[in-house]
PDB file of N, CA and C in Angstrom:
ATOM      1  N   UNK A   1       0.848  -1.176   0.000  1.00  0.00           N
ATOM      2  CA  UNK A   1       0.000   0.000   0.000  1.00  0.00           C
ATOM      3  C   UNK A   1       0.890   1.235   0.000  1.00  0.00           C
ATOM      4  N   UNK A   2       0.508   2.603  -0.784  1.00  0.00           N
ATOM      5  CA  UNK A   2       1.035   3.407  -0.827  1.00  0.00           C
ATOM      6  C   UNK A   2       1.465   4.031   0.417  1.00  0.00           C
ATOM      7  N   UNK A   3       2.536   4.547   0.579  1.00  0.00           N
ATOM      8  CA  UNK A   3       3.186   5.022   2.606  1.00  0.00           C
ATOM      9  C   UNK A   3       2.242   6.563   2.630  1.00  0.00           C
ATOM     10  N   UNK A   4       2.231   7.288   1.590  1.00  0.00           N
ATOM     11  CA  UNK A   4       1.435   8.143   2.216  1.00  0.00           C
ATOM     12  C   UNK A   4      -0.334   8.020   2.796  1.00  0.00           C
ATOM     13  N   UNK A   5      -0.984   6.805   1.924  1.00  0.00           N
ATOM     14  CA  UNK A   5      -2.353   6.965   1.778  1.00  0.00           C
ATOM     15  C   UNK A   5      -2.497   5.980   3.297  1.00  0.00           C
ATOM     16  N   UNK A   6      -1.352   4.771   3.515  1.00  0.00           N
ATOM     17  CA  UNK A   6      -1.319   4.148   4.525  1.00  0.00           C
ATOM     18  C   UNK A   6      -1.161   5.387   5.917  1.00  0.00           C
ATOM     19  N   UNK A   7      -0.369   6.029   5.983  1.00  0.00           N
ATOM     20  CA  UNK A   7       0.048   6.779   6.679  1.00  0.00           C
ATOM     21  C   UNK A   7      -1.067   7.574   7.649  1.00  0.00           C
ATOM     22  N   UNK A   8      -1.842   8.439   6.578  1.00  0.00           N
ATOM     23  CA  UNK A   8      -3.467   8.646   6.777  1.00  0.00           C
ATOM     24  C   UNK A   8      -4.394   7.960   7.361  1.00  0.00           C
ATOM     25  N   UNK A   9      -4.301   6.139   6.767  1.00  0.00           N
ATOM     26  CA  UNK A   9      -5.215   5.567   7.312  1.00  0.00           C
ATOM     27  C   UNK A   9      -5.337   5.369   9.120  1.00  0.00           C
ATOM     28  N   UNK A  10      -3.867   5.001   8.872  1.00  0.00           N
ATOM     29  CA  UNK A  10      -3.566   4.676  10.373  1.00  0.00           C
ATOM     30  C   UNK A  10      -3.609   5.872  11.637  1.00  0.00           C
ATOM     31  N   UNK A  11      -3.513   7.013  10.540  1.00  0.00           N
ATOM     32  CA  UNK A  11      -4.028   8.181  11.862  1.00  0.00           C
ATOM     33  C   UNK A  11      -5.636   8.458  12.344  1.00  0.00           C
ATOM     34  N   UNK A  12      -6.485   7.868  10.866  1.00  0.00           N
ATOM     35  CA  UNK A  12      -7.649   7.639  11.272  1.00  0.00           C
ATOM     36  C   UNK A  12      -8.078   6.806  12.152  1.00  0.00           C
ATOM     37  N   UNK A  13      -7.520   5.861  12.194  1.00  0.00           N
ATOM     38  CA  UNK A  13      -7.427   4.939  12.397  1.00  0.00           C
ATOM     39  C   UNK A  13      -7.583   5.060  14.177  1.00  0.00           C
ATOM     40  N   UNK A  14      -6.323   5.644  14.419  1.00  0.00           N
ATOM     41  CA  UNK A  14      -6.170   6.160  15.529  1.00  0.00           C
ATOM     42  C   UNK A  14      -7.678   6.837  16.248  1.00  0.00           C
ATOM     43  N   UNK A  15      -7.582   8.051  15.632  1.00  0.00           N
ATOM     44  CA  UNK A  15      -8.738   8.715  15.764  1.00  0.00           C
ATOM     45  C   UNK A  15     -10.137   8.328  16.250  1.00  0.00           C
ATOM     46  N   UNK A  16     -10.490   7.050  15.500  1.00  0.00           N
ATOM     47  CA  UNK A  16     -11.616   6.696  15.474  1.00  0.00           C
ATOM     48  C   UNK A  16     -11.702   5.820  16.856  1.00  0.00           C
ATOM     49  N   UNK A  17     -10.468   5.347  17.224  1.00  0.00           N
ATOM     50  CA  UNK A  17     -10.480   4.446  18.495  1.00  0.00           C
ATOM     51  C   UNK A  17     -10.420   5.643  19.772  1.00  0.00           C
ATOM     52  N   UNK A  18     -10.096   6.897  19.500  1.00  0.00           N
ATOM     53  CA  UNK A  18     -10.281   7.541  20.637  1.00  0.00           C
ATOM     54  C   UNK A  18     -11.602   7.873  20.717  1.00  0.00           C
ATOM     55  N   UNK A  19     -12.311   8.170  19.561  1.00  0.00           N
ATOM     56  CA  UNK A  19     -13.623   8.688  20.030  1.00  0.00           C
ATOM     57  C   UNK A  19     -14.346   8.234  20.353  1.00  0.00           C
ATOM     58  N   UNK A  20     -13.676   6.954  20.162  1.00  0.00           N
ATOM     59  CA  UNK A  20     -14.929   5.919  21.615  1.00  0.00           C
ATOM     60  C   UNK A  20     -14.414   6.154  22.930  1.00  0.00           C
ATOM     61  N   UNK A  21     -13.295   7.145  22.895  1.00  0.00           N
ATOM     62  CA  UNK A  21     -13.236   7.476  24.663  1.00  0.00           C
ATOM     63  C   UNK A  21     -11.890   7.984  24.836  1.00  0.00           C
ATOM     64  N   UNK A  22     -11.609   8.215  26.105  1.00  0.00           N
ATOM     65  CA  UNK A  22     -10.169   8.791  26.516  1.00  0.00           C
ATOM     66  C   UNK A  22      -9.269   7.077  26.922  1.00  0.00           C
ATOM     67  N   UNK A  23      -8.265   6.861  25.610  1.00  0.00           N
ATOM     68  CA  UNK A  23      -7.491   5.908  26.236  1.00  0.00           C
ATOM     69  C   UNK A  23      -6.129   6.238  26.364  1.00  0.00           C
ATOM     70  N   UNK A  24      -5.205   5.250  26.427  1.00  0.00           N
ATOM     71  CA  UNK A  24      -3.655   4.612  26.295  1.00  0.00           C
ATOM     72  C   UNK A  24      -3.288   4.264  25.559  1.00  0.00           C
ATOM     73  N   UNK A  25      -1.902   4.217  25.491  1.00  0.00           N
ATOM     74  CA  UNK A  25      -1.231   3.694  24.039  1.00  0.00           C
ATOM     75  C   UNK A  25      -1.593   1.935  23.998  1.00  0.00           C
ATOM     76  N   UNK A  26      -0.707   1.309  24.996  1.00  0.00           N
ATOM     77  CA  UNK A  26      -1.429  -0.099  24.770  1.00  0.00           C
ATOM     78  C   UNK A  26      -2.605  -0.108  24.633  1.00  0.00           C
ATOM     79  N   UNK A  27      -3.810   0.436  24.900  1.00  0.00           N
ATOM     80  CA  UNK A  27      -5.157  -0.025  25.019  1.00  0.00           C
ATOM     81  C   UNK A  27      -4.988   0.420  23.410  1.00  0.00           C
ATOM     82  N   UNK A  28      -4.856   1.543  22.875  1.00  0.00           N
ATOM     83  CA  UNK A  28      -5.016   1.677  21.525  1.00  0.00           C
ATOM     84  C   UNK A  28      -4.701   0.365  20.294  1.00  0.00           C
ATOM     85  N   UNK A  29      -3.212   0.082  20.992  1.00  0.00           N
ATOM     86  CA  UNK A  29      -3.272  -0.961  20.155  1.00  0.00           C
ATOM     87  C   UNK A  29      -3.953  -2.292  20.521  1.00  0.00           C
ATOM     88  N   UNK A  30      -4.315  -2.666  21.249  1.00  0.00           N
ATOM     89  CA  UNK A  30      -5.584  -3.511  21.914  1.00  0.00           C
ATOM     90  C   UNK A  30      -6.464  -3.360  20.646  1.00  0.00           C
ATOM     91  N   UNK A  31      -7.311  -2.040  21.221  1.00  0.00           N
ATOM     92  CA  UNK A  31      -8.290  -1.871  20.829  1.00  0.00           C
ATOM     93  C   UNK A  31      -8.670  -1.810  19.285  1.00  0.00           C
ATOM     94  N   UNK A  32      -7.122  -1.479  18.024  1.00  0.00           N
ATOM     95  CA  UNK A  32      -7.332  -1.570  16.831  1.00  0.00           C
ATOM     96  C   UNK A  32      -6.598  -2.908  16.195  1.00  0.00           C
ATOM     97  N   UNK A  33      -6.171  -3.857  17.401  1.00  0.00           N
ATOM     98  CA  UNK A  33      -5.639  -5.203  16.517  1.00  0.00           C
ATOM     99  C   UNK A  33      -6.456  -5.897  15.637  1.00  0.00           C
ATOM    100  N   UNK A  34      -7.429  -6.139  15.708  1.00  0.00           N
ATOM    101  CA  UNK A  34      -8.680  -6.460  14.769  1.00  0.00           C
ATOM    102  C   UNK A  34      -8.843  -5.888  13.588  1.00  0.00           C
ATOM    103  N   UNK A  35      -8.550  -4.803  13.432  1.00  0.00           N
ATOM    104  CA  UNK A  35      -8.455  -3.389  12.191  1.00  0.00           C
ATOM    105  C   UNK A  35      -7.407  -3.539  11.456  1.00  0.00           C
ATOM    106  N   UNK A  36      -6.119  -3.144  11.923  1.00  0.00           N
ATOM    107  CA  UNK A  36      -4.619  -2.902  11.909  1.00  0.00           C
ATOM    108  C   UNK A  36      -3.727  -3.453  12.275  1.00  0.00           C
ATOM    109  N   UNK A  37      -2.499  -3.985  11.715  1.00  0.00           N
ATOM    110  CA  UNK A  37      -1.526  -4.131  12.341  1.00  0.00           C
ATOM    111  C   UNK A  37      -0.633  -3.038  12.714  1.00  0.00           C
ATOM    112  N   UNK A  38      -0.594  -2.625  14.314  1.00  0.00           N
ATOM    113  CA  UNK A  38       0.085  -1.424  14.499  1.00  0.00           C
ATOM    114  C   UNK A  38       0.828  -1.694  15.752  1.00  0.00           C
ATOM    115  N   UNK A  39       2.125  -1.131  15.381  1.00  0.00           N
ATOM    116  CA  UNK A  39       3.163  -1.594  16.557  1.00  0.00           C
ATOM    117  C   UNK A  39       3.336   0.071  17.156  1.00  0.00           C
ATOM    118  N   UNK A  40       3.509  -0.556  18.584  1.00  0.00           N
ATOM    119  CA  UNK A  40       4.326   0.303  19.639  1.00  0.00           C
ATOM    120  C   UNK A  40       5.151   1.500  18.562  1.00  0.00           C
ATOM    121  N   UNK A  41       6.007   0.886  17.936  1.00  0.00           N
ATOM    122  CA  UNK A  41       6.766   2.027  17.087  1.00  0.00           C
ATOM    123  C   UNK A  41       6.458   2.676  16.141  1.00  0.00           C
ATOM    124  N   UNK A  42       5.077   2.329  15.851  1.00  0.00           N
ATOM    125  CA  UNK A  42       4.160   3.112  14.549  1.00  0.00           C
ATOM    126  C   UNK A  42       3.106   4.062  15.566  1.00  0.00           C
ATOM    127  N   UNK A  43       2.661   3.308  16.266  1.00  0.00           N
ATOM    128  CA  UNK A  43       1.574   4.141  17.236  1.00  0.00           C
ATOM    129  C   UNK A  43       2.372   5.273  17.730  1.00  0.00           C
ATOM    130  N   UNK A  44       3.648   5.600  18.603  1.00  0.00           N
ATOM    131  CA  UNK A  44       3.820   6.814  19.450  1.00  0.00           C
ATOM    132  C   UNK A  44       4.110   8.084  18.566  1.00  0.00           C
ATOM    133  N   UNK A  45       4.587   7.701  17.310  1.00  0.00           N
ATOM    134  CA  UNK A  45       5.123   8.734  16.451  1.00  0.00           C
ATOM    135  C   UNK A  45       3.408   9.191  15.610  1.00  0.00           C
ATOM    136  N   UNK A  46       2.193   7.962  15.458  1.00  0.00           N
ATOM    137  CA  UNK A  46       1.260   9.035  15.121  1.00  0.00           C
ATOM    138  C   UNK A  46       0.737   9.931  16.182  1.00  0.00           C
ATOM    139  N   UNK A  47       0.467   9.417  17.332  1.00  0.00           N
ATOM    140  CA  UNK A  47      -0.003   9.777  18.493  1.00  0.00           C
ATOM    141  C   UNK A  47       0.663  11.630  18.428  1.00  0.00           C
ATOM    142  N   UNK A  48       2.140  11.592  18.392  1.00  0.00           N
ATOM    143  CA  UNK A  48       2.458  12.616  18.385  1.00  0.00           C
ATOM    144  C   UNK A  48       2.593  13.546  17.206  1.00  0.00           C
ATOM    145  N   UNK A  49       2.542  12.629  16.213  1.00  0.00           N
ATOM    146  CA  UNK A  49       1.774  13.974  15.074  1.00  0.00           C
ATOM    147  C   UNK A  49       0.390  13.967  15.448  1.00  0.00           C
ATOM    148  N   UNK A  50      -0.919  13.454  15.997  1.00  0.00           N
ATOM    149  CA  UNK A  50      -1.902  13.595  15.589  1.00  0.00           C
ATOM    150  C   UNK A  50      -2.330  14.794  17.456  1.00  0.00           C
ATOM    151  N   UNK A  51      -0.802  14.879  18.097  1.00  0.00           N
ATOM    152  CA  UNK A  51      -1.037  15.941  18.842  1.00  0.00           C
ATOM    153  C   UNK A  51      -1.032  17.289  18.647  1.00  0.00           C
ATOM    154  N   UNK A  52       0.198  16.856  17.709  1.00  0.00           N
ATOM    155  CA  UNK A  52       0.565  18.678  17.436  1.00  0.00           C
ATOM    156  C   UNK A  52      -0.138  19.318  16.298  1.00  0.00           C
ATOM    157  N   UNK A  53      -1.080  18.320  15.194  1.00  0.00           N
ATOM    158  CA  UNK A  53      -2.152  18.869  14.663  1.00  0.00           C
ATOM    159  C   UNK A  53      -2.961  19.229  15.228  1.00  0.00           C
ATOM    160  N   UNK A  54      -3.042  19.132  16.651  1.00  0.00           N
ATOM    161  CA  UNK A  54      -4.290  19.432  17.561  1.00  0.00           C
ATOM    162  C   UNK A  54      -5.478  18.828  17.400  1.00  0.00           C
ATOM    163  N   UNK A  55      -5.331  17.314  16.860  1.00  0.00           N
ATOM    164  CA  UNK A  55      -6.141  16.408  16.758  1.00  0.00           C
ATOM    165  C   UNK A  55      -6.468  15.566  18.196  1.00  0.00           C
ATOM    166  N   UNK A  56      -5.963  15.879  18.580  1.00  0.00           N
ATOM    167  CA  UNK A  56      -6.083  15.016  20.353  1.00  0.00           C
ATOM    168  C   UNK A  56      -5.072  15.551  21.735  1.00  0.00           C
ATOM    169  N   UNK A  57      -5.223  15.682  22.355  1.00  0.00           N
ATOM    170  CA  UNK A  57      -5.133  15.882  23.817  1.00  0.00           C
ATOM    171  C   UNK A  57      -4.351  14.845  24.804  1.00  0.00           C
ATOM    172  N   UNK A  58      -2.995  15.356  25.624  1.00  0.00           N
ATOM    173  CA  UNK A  58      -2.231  14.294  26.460  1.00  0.00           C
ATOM    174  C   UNK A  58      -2.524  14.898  27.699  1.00  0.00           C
ATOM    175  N   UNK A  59      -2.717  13.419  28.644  1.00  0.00           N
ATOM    176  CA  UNK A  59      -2.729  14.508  29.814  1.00  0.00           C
ATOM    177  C   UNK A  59      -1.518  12.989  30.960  1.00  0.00           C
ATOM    178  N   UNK A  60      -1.439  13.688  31.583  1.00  0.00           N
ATOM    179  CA  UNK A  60      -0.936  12.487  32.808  1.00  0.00           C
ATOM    180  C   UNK A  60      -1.588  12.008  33.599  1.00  0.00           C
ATOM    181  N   UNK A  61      -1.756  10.545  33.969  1.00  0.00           N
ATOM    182  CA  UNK A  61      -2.403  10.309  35.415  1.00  0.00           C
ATOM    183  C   UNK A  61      -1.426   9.549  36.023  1.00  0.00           C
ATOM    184  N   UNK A  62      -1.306   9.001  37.188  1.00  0.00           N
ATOM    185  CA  UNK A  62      -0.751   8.095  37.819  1.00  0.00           C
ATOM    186  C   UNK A  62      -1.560   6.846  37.970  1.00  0.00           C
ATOM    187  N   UNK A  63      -0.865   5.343  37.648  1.00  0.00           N
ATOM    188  CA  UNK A  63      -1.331   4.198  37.829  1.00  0.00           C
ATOM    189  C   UNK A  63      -0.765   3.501  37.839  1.00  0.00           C
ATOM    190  N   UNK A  64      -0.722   2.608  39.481  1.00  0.00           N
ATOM    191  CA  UNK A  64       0.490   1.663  39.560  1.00  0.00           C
ATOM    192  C   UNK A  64       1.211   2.598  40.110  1.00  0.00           C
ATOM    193  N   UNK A  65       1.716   3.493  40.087  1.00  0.00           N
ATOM    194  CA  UNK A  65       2.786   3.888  40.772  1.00  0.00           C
ATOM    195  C   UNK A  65       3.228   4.365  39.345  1.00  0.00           C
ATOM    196  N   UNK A  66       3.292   4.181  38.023  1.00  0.00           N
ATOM    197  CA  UNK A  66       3.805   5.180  37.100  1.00  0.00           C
ATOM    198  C   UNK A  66       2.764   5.971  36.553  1.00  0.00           C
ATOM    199  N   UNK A  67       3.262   6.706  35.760  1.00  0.00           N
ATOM    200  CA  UNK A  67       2.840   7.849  34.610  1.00  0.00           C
ATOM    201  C   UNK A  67       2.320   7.288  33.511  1.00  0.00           C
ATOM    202  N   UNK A  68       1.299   7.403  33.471  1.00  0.00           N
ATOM    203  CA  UNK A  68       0.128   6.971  32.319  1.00  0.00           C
ATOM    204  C   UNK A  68      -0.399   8.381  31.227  1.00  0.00           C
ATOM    205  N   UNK A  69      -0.103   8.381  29.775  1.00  0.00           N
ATOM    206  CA  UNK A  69      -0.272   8.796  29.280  1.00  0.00           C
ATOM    207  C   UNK A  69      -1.733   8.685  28.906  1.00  0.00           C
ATOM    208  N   UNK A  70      -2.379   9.599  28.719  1.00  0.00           N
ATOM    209  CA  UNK A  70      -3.945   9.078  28.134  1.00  0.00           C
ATOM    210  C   UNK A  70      -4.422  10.419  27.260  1.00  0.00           C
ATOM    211  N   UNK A  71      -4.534   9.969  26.027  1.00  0.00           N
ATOM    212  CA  UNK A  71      -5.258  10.706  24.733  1.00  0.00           C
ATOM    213  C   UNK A  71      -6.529  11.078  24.994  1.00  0.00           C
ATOM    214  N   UNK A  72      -6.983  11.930  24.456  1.00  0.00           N
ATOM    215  CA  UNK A  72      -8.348  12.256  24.080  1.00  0.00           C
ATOM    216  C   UNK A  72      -8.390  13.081  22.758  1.00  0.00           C
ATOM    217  N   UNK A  73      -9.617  12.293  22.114  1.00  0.00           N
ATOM    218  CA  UNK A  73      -9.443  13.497  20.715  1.00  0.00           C
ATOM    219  C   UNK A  73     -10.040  14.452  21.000  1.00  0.00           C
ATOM    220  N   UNK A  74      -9.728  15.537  20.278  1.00  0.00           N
ATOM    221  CA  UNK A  74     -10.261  17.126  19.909  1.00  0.00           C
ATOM    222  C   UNK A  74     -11.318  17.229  19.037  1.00  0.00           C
ATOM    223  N   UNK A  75     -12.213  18.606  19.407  1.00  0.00           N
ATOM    224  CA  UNK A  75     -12.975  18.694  18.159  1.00  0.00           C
ATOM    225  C   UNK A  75     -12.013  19.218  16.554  1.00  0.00           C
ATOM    226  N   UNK A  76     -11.101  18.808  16.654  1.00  0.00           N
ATOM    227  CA  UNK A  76     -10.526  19.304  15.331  1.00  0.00           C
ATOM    228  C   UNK A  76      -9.619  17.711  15.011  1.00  0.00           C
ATOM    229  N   UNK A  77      -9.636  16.819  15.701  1.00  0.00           N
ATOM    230  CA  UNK A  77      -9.487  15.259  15.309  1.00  0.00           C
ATOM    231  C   UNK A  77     -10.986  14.436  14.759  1.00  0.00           C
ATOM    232  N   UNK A  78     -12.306  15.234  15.434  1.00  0.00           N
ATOM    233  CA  UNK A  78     -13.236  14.720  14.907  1.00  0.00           C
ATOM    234  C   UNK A  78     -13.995  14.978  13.700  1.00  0.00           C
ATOM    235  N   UNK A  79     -13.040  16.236  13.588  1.00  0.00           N
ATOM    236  CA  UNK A  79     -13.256  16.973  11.955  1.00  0.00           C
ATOM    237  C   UNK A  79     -12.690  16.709  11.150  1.00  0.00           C
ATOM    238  N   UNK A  80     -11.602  15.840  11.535  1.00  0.00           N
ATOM    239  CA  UNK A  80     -10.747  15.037  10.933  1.00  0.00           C
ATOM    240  C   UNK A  80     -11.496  14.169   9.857  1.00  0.00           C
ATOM    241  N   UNK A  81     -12.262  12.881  10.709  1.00  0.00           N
ATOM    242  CA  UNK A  81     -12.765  12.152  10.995  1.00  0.00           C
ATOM    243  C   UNK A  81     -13.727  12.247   9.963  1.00  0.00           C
ATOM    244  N   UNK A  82     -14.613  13.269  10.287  1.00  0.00           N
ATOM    245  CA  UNK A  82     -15.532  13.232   9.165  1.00  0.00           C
ATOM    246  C   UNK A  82     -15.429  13.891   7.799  1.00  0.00           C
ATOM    247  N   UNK A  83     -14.023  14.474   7.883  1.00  0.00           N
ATOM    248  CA  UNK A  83     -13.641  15.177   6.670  1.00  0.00           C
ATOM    249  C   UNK A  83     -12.976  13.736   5.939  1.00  0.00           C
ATOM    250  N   UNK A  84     -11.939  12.921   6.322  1.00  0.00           N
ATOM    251  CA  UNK A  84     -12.316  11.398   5.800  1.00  0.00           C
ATOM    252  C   UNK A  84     -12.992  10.857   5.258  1.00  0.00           C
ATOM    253  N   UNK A  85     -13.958  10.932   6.032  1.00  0.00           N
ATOM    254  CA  UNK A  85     -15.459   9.556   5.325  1.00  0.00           C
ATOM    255  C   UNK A  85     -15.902  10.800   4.138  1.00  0.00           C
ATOM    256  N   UNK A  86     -15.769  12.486   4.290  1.00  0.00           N
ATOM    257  CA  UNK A  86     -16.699  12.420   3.087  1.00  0.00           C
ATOM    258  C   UNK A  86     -15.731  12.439   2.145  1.00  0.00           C
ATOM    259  N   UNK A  87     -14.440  12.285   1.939  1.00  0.00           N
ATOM    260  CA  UNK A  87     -12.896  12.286   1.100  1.00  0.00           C
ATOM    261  C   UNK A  87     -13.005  10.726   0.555  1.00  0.00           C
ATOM    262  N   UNK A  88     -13.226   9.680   1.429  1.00  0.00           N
ATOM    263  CA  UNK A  88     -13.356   8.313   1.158  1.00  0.00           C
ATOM    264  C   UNK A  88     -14.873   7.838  -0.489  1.00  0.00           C
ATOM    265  N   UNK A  89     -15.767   8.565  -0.116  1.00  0.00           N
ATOM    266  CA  UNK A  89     -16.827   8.560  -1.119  1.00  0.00           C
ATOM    267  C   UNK A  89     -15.700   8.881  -2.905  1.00  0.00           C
ATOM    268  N   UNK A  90     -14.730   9.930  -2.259  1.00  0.00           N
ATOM    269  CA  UNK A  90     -14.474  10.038  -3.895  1.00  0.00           C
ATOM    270  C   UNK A  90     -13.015   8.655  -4.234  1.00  0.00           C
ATOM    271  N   UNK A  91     -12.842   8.506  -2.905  1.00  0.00           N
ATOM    272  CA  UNK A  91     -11.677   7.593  -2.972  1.00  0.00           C
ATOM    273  C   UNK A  91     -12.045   6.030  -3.776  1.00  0.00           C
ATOM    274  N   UNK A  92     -13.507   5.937  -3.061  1.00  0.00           N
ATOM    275  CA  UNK A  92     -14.187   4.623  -3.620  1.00  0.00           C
ATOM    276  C   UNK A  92     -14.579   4.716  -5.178  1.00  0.00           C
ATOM    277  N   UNK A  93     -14.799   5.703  -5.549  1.00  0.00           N
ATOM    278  CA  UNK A  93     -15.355   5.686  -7.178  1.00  0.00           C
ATOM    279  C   UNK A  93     -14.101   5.511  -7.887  1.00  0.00           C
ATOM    280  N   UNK A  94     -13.071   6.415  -7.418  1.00  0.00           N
ATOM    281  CA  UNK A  94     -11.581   6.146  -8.176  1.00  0.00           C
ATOM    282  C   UNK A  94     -11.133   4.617  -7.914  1.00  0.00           C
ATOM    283  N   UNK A  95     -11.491   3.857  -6.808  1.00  0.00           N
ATOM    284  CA  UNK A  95     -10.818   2.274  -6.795  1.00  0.00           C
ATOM    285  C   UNK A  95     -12.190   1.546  -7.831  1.00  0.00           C
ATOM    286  N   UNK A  96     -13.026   1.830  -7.648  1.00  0.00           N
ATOM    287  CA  UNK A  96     -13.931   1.399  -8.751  1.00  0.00           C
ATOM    288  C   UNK A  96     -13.703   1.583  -9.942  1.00  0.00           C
ATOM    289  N   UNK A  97     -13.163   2.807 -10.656  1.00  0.00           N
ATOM    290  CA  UNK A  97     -12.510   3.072 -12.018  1.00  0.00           C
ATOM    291  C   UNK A  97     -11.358   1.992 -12.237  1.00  0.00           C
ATOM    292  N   UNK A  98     -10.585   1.936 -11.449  1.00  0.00           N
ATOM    293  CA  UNK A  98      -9.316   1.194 -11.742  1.00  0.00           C
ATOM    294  C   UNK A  98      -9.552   0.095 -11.751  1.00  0.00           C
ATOM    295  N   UNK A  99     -10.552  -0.425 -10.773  1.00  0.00           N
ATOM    296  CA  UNK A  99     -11.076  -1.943 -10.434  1.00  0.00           C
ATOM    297  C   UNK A  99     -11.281  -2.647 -11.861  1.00  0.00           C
ATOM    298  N   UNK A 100     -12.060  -1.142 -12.784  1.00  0.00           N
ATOM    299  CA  UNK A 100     -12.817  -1.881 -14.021  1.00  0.00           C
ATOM    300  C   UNK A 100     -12.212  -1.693 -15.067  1.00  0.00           C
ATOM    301  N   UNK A 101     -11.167  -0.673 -15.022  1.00  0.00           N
ATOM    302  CA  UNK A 101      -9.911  -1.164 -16.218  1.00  0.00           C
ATOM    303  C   UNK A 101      -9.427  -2.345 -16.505  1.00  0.00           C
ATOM    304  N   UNK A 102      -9.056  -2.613 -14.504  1.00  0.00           N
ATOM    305  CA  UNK A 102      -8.233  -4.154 -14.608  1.00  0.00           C
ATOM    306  C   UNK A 102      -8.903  -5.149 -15.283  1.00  0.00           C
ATOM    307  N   UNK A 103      -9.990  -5.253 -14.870  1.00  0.00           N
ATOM    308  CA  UNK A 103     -10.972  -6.655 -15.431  1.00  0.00           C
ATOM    309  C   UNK A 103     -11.229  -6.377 -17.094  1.00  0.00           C
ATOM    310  N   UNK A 104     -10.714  -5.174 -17.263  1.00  0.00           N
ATOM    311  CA  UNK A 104     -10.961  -5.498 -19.659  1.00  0.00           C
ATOM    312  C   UNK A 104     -10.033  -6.105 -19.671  1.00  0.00           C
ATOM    313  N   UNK A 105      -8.589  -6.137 -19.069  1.00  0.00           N
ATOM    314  CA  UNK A 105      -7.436  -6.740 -19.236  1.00  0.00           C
ATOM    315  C   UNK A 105      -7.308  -8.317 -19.363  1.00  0.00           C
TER     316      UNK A 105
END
């Protein structure tokens, strides 16, 4: 898959698992193994672009006795979000064009 269009997905990706709530990095990847394959070393580097777009929110808590990072998205990660799905409508007609080149072949 292309690294930029992948790149995107996986920040949606992201996205969409926070707005079911305020989590963690492990829980994130928990929560999108079913979806994605996304490692520890792919997750912290979107996490922190998808902060400094001001797509989501870090805060600290304590648990266990350490420092727990925990996300929350922004209303400008959820605009994200739906600026996606309506970007995806034109994405699908273009894989449908190509879909039906391939098959004259």
């Amino acid at each position: 898959m292309n690294t930029q269009l992948k790149k995107g997905i996986l920040d949606v990706c992201v996205l969409a698992v926070l707005n079911h709530g305020e989590s963690y990095g492990y829980k994130i990847l928990k929560d999108s193994a079913d979806l994605i394959d996304l490692s520890e070393s792919t997750l912290y580097p979107i996490l922190r672009r998808l902060e400094a777009g001001n797509c989501l929110t870090v805060r600290s808590v304590e648990h266990e006795g350490r420092l727990r990072k925990m996300y929350t998205i922004t209303d400008e990660g959820k605009a994200q979000l739906t600026d996606f799905l309506s970007d995806w409508s034109e994405v699908e007609r273009i894989y449908s064009y190509i879909k039906e080149s391939v098959e004259f072949d």
